[in-house]
C-alpha atoms as a PDB file:
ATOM      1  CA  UNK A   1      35.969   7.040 -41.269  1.00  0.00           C
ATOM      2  CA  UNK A   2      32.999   8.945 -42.604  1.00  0.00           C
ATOM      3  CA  UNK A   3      29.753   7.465 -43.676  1.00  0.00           C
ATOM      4  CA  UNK A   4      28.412   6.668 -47.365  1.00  0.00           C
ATOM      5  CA  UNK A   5      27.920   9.487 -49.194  1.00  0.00           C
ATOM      6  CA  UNK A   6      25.513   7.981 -51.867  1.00  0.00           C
ATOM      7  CA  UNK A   7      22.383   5.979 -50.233  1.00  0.00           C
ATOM      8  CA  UNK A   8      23.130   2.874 -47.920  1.00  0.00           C
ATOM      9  CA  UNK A   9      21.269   0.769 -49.938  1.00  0.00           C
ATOM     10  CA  UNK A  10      23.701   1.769 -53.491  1.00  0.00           C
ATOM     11  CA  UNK A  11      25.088  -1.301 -54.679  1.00  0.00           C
ATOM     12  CA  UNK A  12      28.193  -1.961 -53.071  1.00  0.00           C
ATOM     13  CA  UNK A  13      31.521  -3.415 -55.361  1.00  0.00           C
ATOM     14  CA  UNK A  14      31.879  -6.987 -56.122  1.00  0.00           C
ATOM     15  CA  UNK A  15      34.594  -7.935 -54.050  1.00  0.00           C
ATOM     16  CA  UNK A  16      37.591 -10.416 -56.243  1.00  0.00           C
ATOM     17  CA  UNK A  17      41.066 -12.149 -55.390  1.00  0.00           C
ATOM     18  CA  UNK A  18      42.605  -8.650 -57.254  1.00  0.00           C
ATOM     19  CA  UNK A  19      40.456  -5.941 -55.518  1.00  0.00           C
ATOM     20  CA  UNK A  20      39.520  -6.896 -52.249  1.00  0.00           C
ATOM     21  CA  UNK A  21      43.129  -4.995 -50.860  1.00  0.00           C
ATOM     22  CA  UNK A  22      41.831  -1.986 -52.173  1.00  0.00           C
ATOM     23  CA  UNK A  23      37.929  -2.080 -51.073  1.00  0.00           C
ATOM     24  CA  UNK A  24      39.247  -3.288 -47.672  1.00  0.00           C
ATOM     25  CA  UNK A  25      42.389  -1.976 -46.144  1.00  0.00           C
ATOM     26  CA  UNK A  26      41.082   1.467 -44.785  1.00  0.00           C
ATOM     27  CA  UNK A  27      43.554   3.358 -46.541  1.00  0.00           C
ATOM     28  CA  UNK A  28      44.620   3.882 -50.036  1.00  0.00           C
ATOM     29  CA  UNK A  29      46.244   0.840 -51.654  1.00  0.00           C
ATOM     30  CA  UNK A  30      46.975   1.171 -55.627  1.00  0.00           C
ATOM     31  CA  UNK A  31      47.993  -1.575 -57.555  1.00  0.00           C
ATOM     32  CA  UNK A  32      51.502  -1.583 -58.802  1.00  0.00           C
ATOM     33  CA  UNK A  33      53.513  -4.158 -61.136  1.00  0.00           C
ATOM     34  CA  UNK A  34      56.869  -5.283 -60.511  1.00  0.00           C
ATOM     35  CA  UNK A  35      57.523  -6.356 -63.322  1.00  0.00           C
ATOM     36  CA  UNK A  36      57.522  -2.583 -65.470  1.00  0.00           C
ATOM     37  CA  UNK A  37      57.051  -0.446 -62.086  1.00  0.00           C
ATOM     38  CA  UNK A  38      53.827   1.382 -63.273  1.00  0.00           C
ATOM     39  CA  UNK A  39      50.931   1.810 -61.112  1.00  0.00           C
ATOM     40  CA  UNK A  40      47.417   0.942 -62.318  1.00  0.00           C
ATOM     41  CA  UNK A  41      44.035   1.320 -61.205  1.00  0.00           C
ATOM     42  CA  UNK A  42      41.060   0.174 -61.321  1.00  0.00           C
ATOM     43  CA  UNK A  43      42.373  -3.138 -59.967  1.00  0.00           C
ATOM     44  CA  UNK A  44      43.127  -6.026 -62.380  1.00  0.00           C
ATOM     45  CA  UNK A  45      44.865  -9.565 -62.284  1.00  0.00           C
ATOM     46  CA  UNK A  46      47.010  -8.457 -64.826  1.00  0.00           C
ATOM     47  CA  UNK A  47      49.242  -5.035 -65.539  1.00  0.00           C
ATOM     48  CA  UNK A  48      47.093  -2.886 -68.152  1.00  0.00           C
ATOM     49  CA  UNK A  49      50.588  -1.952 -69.753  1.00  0.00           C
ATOM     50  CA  UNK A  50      52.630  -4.828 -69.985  1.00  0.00           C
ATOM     51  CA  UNK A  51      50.027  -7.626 -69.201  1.00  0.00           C
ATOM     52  CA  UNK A  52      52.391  -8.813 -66.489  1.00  0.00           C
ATOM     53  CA  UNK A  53      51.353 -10.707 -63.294  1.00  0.00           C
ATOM     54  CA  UNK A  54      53.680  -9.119 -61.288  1.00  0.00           C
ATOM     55  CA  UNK A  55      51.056  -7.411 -59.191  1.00  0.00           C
ATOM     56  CA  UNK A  56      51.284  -6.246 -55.205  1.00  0.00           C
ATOM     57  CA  UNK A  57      49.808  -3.307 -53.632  1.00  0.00           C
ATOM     58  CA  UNK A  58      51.627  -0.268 -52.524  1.00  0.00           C
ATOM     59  CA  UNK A  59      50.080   1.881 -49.798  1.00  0.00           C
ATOM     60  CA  UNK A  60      49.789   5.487 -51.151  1.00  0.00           C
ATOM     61  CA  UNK A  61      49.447   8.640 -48.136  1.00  0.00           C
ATOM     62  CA  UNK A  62      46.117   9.328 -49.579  1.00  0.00           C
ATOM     63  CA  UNK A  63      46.608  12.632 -50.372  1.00  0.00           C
ATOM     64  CA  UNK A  64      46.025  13.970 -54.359  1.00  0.00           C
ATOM     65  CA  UNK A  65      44.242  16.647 -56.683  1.00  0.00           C
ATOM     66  CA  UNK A  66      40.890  16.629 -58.395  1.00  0.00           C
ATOM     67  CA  UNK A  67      41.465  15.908 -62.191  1.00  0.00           C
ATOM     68  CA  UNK A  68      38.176  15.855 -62.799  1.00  0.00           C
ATOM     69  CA  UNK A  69      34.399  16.320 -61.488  1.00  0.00           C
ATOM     70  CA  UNK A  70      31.074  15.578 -62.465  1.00  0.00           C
ATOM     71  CA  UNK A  71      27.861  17.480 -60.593  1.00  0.00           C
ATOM     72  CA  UNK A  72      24.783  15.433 -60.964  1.00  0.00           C
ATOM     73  CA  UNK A  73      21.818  17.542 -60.583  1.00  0.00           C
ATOM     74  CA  UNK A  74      18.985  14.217 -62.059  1.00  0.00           C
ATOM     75  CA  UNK A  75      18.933  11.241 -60.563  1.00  0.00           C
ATOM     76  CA  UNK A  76      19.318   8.505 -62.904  1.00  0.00           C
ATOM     77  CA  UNK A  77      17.909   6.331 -60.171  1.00  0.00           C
ATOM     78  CA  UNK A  78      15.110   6.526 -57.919  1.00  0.00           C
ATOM     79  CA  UNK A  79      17.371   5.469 -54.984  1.00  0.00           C
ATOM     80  CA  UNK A  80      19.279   8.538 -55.786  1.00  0.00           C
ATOM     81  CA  UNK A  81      17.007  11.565 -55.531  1.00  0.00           C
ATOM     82  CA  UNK A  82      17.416  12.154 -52.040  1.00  0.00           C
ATOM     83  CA  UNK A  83      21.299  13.011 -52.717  1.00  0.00           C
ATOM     84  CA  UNK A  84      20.691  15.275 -55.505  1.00  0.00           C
ATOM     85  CA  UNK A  85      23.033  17.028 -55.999  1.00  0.00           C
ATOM     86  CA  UNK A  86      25.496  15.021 -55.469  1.00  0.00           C
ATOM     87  CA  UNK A  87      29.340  14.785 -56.705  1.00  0.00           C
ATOM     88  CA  UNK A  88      31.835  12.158 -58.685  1.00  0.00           C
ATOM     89  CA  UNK A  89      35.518  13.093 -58.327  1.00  0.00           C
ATOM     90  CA  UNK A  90      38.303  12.015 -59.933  1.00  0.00           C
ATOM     91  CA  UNK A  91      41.512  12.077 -57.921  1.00  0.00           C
ATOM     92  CA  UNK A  92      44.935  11.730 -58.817  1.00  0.00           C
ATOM     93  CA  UNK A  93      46.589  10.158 -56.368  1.00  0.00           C
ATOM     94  CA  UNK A  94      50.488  12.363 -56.007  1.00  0.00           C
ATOM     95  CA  UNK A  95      52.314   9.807 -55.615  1.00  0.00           C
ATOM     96  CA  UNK A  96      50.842   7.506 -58.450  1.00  0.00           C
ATOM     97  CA  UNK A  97      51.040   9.557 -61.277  1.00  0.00           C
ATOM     98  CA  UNK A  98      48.587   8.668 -63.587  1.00  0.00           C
ATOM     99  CA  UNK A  99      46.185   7.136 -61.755  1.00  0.00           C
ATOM    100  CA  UNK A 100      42.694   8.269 -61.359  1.00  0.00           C
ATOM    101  CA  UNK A 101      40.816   7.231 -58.389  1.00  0.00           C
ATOM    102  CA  UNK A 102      36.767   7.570 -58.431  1.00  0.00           C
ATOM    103  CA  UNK A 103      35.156   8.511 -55.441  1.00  0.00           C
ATOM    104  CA  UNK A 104      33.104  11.235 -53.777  1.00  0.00           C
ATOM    105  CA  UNK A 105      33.845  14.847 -52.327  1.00  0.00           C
ATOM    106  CA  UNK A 106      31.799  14.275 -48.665  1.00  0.00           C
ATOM    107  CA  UNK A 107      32.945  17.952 -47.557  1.00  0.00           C
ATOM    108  CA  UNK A 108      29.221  19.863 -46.475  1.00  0.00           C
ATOM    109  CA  UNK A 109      30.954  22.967 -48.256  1.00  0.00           C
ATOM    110  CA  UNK A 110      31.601  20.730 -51.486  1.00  0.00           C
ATOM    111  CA  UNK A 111      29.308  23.014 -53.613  1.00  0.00           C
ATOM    112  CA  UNK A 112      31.548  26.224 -52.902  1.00  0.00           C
ATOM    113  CA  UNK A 113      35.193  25.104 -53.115  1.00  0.00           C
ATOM    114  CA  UNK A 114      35.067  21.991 -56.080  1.00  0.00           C
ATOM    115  CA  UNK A 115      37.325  22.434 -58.659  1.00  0.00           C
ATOM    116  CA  UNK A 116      39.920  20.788 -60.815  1.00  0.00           C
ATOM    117  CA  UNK A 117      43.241  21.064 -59.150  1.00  0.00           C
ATOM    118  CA  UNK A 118      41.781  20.880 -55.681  1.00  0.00           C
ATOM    119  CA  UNK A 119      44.081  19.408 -53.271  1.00  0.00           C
ATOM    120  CA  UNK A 120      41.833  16.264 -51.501  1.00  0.00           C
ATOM    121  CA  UNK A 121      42.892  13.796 -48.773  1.00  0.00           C
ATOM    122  CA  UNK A 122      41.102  10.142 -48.860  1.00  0.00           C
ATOM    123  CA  UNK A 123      38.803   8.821 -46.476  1.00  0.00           C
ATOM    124  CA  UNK A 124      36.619   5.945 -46.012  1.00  0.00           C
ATOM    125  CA  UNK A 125      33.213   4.872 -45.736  1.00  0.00           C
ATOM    126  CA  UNK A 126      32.841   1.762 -43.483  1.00  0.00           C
ATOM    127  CA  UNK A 127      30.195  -0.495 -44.836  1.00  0.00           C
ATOM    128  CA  UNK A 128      29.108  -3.925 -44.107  1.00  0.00           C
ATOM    129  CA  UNK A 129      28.060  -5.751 -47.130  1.00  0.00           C
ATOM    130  CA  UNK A 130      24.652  -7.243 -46.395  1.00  0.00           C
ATOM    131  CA  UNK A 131      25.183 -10.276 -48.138  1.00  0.00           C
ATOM    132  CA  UNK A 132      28.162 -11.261 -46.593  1.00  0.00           C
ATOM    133  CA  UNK A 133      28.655  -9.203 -43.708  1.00  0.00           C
ATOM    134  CA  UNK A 134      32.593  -8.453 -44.822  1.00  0.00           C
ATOM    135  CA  UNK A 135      33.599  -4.801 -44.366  1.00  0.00           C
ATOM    136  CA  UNK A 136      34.195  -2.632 -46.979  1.00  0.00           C
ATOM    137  CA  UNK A 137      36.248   0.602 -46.827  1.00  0.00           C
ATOM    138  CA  UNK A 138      34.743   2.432 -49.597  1.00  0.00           C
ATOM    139  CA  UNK A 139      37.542   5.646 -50.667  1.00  0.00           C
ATOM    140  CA  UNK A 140      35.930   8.924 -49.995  1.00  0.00           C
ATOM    141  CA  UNK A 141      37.697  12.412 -50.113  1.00  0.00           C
ATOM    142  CA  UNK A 142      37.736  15.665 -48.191  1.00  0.00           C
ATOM    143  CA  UNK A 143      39.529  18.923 -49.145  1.00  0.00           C
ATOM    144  CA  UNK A 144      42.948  18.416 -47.691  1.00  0.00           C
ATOM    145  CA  UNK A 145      43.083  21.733 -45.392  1.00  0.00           C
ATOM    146  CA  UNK A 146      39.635  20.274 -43.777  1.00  0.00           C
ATOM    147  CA  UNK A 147      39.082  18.327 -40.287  1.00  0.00           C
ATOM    148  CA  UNK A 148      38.153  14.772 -41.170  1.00  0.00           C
ATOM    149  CA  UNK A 149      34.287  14.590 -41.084  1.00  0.00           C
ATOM    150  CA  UNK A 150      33.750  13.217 -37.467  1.00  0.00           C
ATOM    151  CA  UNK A 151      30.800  11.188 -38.183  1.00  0.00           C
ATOM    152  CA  UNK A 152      29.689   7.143 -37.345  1.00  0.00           C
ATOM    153  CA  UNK A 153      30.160   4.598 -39.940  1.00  0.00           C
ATOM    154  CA  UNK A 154      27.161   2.655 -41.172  1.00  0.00           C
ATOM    155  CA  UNK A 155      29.142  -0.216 -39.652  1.00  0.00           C
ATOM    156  CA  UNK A 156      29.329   1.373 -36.041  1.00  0.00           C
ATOM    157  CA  UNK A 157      25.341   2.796 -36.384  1.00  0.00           C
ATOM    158  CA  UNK A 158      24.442  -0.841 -36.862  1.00  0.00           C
ATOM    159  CA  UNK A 159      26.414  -1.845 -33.829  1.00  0.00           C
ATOM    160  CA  UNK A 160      24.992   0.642 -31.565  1.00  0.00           C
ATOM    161  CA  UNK A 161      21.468  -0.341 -32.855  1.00  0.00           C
ATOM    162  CA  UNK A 162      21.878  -3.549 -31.254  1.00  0.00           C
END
């Protein structure tokens, strides 16, 4: 588990019936349809291809590539500045072909070694949502040949603050 990359107050994701698996689980989940075997994400309660409601999640070994990246050097948001820069990653998951997964490089060494084709592992951000205390297992990634960032959650600073 790492902690949030982007400020602990950043609005956290709605939580539904079809993407609570992913947002919670702790590992990678993608959403796959039985009923034309194609995998799909972001979420939905119905299969972007065939419209199907043959939906169940398939755990994925959260390992994939960088098929795209975005730097941001302004922040668009006040709540952002103190991350500047910061990254946006798009990560194709290898064994869901076609899938892009947004999330965030958290390496310290990001700046040097981002690139498209970079292999990435996922990780997760632990984060209680403060409305309704559930816990939320944001994806994250890390260069694949890295350690996994040792550092608390948000979930387990909380705890210790008590």
């Amino acid at each position: 588990m790492s902690t949030r990359y982007l400020p602990s107050d950043w609005t956290l994701p709605e939580l539904t019936d079809w993407n609570r698996p992913f947002f919670t689980a702790g590992r990678l989940t993608i959403q796959y349809c039985t009923d034309c075997a194609d995998y799909q994400h972001p979420p939905l309660d119905f299969c972007h291809r065939c419209q199907g409601e043959g939906l169940e999640y398939r755990e994925s070994a959260g390992t994939g590539t960088v098929d795209n990246y975005s730097v941001v050097h302004h922040a668009g948001n006040s709540r952002l500045k103190e991350s500047l820069p910061y990254n946006v990653v798009l990560v194709e998951p290898a064994d869901a072909p076609g899938v892009l997964v947004l999330g965030n490089l958290v390496d310290q060494d990001w700046p040097d070694r981002l690139r498209i084709g970079a292999s990435v592992r996922c990780v997760f951000a632990e984060v209680a949502d403060p409305g309704t205390g559930e816990v939320l297992r944001l994806p994250q990634w890390t260069f694949a040949d890295g350690p996994e960032p040792a550092v608390f959650t948000d979930v387990d600073r909380r705890r210790s603050a008590s």
